[in-house]
C-alpha atoms as a PDB file:
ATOM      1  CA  UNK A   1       0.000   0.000   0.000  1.00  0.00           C
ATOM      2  CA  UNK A   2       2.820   2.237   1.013  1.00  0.00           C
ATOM      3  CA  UNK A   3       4.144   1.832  -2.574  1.00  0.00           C
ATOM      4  CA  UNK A   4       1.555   2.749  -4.359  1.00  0.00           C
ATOM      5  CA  UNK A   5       0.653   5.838  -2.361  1.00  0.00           C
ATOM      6  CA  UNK A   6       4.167   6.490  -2.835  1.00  0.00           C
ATOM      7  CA  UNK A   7       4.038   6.054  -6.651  1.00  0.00           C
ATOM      8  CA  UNK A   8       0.649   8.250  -7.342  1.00  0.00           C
ATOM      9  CA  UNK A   9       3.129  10.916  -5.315  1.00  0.00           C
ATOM     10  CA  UNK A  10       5.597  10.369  -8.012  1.00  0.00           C
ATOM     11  CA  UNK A  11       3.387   9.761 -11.009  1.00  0.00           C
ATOM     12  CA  UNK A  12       0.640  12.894 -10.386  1.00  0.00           C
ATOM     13  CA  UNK A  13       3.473  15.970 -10.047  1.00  0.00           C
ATOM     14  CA  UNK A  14       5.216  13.920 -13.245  1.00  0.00           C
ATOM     15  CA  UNK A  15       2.344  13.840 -15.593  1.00  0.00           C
ATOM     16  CA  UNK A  16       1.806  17.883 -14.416  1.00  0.00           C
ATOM     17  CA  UNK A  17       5.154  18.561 -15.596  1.00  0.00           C
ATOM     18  CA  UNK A  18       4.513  16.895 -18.689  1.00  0.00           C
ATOM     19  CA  UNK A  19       1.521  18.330 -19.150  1.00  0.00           C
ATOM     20  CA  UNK A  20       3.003  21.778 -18.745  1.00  0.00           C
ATOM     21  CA  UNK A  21       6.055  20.908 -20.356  1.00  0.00           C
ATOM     22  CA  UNK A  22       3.674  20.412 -23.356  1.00  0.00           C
ATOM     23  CA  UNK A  23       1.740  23.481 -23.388  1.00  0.00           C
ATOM     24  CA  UNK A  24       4.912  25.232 -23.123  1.00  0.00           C
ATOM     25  CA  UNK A  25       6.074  24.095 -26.503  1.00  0.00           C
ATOM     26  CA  UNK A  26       3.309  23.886 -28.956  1.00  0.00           C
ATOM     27  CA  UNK A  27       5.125  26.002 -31.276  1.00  0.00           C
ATOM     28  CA  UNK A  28       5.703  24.137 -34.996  1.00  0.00           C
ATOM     29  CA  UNK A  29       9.473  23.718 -35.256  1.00  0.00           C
ATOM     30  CA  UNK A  30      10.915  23.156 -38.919  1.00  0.00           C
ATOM     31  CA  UNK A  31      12.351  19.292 -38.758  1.00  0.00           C
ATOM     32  CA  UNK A  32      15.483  18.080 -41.590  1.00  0.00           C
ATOM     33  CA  UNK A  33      17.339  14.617 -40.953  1.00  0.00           C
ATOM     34  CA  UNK A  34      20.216  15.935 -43.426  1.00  0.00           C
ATOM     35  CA  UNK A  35      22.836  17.916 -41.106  1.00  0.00           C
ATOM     36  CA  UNK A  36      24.334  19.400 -43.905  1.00  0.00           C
ATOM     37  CA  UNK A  37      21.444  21.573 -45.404  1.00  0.00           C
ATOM     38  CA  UNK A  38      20.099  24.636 -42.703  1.00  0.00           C
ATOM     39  CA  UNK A  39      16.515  25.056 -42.749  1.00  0.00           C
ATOM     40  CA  UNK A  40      15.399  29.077 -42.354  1.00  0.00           C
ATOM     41  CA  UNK A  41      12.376  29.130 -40.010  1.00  0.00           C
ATOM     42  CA  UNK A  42      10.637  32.085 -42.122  1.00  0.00           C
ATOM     43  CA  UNK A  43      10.473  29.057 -45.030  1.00  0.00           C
ATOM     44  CA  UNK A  44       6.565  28.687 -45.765  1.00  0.00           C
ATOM     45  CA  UNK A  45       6.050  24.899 -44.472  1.00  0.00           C
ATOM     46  CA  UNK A  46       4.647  22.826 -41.944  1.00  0.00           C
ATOM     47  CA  UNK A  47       5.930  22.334 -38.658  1.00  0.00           C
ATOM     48  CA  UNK A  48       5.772  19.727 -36.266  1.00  0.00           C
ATOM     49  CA  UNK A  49       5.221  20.648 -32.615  1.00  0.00           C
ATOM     50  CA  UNK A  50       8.082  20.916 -30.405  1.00  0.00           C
ATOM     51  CA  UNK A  51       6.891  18.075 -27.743  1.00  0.00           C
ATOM     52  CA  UNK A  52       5.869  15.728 -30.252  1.00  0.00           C
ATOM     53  CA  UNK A  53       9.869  15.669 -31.527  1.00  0.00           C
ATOM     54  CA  UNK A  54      10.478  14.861 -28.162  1.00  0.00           C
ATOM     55  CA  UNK A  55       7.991  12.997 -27.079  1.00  0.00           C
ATOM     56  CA  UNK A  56       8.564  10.884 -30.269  1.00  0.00           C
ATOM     57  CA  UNK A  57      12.288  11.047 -29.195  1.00  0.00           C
ATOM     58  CA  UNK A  58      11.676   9.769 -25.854  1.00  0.00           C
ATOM     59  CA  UNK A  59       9.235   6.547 -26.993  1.00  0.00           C
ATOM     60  CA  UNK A  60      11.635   5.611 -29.808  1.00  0.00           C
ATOM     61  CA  UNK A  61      14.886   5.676 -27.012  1.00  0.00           C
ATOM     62  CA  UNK A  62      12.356   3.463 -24.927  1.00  0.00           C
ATOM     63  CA  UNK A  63      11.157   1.232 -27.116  1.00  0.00           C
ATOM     64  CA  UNK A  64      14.884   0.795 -28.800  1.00  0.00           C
ATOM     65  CA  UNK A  65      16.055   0.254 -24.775  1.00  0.00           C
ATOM     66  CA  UNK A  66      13.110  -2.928 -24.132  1.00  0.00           C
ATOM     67  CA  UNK A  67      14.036  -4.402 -27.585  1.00  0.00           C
ATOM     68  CA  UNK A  68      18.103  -4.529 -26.255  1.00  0.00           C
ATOM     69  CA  UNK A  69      16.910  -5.540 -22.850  1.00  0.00           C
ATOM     70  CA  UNK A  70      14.822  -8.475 -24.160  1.00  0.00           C
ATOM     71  CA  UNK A  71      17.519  -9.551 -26.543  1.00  0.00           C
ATOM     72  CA  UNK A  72      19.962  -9.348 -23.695  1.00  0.00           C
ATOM     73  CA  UNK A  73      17.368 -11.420 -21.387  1.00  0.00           C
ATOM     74  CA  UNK A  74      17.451 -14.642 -23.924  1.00  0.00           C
ATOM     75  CA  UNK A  75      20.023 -16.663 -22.296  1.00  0.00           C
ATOM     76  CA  UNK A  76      18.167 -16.457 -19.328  1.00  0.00           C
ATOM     77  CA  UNK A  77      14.692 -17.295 -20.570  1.00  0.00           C
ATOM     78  CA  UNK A  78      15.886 -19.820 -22.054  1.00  0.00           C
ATOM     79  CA  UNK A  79      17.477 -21.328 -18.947  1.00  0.00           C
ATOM     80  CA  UNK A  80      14.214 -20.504 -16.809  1.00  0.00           C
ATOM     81  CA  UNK A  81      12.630 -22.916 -19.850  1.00  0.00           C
ATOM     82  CA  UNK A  82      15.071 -25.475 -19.142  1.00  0.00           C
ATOM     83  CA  UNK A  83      14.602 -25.435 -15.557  1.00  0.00           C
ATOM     84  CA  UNK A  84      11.114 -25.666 -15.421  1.00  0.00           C
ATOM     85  CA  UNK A  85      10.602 -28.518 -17.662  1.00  0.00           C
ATOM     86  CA  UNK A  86      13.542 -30.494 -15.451  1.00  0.00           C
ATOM     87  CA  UNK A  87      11.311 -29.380 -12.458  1.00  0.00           C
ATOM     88  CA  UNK A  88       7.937 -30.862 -14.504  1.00  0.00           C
ATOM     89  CA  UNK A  89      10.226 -33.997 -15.008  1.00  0.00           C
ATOM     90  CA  UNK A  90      10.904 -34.663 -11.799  1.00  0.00           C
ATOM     91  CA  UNK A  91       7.679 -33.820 -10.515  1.00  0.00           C
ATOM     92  CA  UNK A  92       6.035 -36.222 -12.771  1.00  0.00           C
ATOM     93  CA  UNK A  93       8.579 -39.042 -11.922  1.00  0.00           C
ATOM     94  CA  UNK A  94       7.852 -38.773  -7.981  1.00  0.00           C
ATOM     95  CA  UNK A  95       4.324 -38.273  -8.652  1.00  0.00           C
ATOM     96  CA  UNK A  96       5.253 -42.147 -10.680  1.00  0.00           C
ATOM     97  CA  UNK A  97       7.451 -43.134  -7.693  1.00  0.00           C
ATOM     98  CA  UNK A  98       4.842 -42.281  -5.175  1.00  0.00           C
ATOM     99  CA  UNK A  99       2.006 -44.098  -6.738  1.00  0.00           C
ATOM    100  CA  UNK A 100       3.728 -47.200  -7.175  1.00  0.00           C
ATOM    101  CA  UNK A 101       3.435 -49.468  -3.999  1.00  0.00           C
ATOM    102  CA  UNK A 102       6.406 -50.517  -1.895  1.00  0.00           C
ATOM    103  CA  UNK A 103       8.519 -53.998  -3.377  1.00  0.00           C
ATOM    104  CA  UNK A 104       9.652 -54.915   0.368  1.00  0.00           C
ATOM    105  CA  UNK A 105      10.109 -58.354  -0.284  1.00  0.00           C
ATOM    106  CA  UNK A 106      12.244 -58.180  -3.062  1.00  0.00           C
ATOM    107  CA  UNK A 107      14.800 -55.282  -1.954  1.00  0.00           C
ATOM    108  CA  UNK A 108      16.294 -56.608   1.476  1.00  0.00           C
ATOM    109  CA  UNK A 109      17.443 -52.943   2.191  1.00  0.00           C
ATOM    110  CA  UNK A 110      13.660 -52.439   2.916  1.00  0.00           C
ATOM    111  CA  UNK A 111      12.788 -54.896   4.478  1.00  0.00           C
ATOM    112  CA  UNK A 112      15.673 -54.576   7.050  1.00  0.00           C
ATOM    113  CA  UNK A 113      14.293 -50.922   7.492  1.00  0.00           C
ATOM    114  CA  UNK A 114      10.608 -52.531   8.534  1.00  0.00           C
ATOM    115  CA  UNK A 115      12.258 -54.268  10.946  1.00  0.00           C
ATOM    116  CA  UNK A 116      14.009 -51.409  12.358  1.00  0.00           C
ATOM    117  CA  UNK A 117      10.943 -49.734  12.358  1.00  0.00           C
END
């Protein structure tokens, strides 16, 4: 409980700075991909609001960073995979080993062990 009151006191003044941040900037700004040619802002054009760019910026740096994290995250998906169908082996063969009764007159190291017991 403590963390979520603790994140909606992160999350609300956050989104107001976006929010603001937004407002802020909602003048068109010219966009060019080639470095090499300037673009004059008195050009007739369309512009594309400032916080899209960055906003667009910021998703694309996101998105880029969960496609290297779940590359990076393979081996170890793969392992979990690994592991858990050893685990549903197992699980299955003493589930088998369990269900099957007792051969105490055919192993003597049982049947010393009833008489122990």
């Amino acid at each position: 409980m403590a963390k979520r009151i603790i994140g909606w006191l992160v999350l609300i003044p956050l989104c107001a700075v976006i929010l603001v941040f937004a407002l802020a900037n909602r003048h068109p700004v010219p966009v060019n991909f080639n470095p090499l040619i300037s673009v004059d802002p008195a050009a007739p054009g369309a512009g594309v609001p400032l916080f899209l760019i960055i906003y667009a910026v910021l998703f694309f740096g996101i998105a880029l960073g969960g496609i290297a994290v779940w590359f990076a995250q393979g081996q170890h998906r793969r392992a979990e995979r690994r592991w858990r169908k050893e685990a549903e082996k197992l699980q299955r063969e003493l589930e088998g080993v369990r269900g099957r009764p007792a051969r105490r007159e055919t192993d003597p190291a049982l049947a010393a062990a009833d008489e122990l017991a």
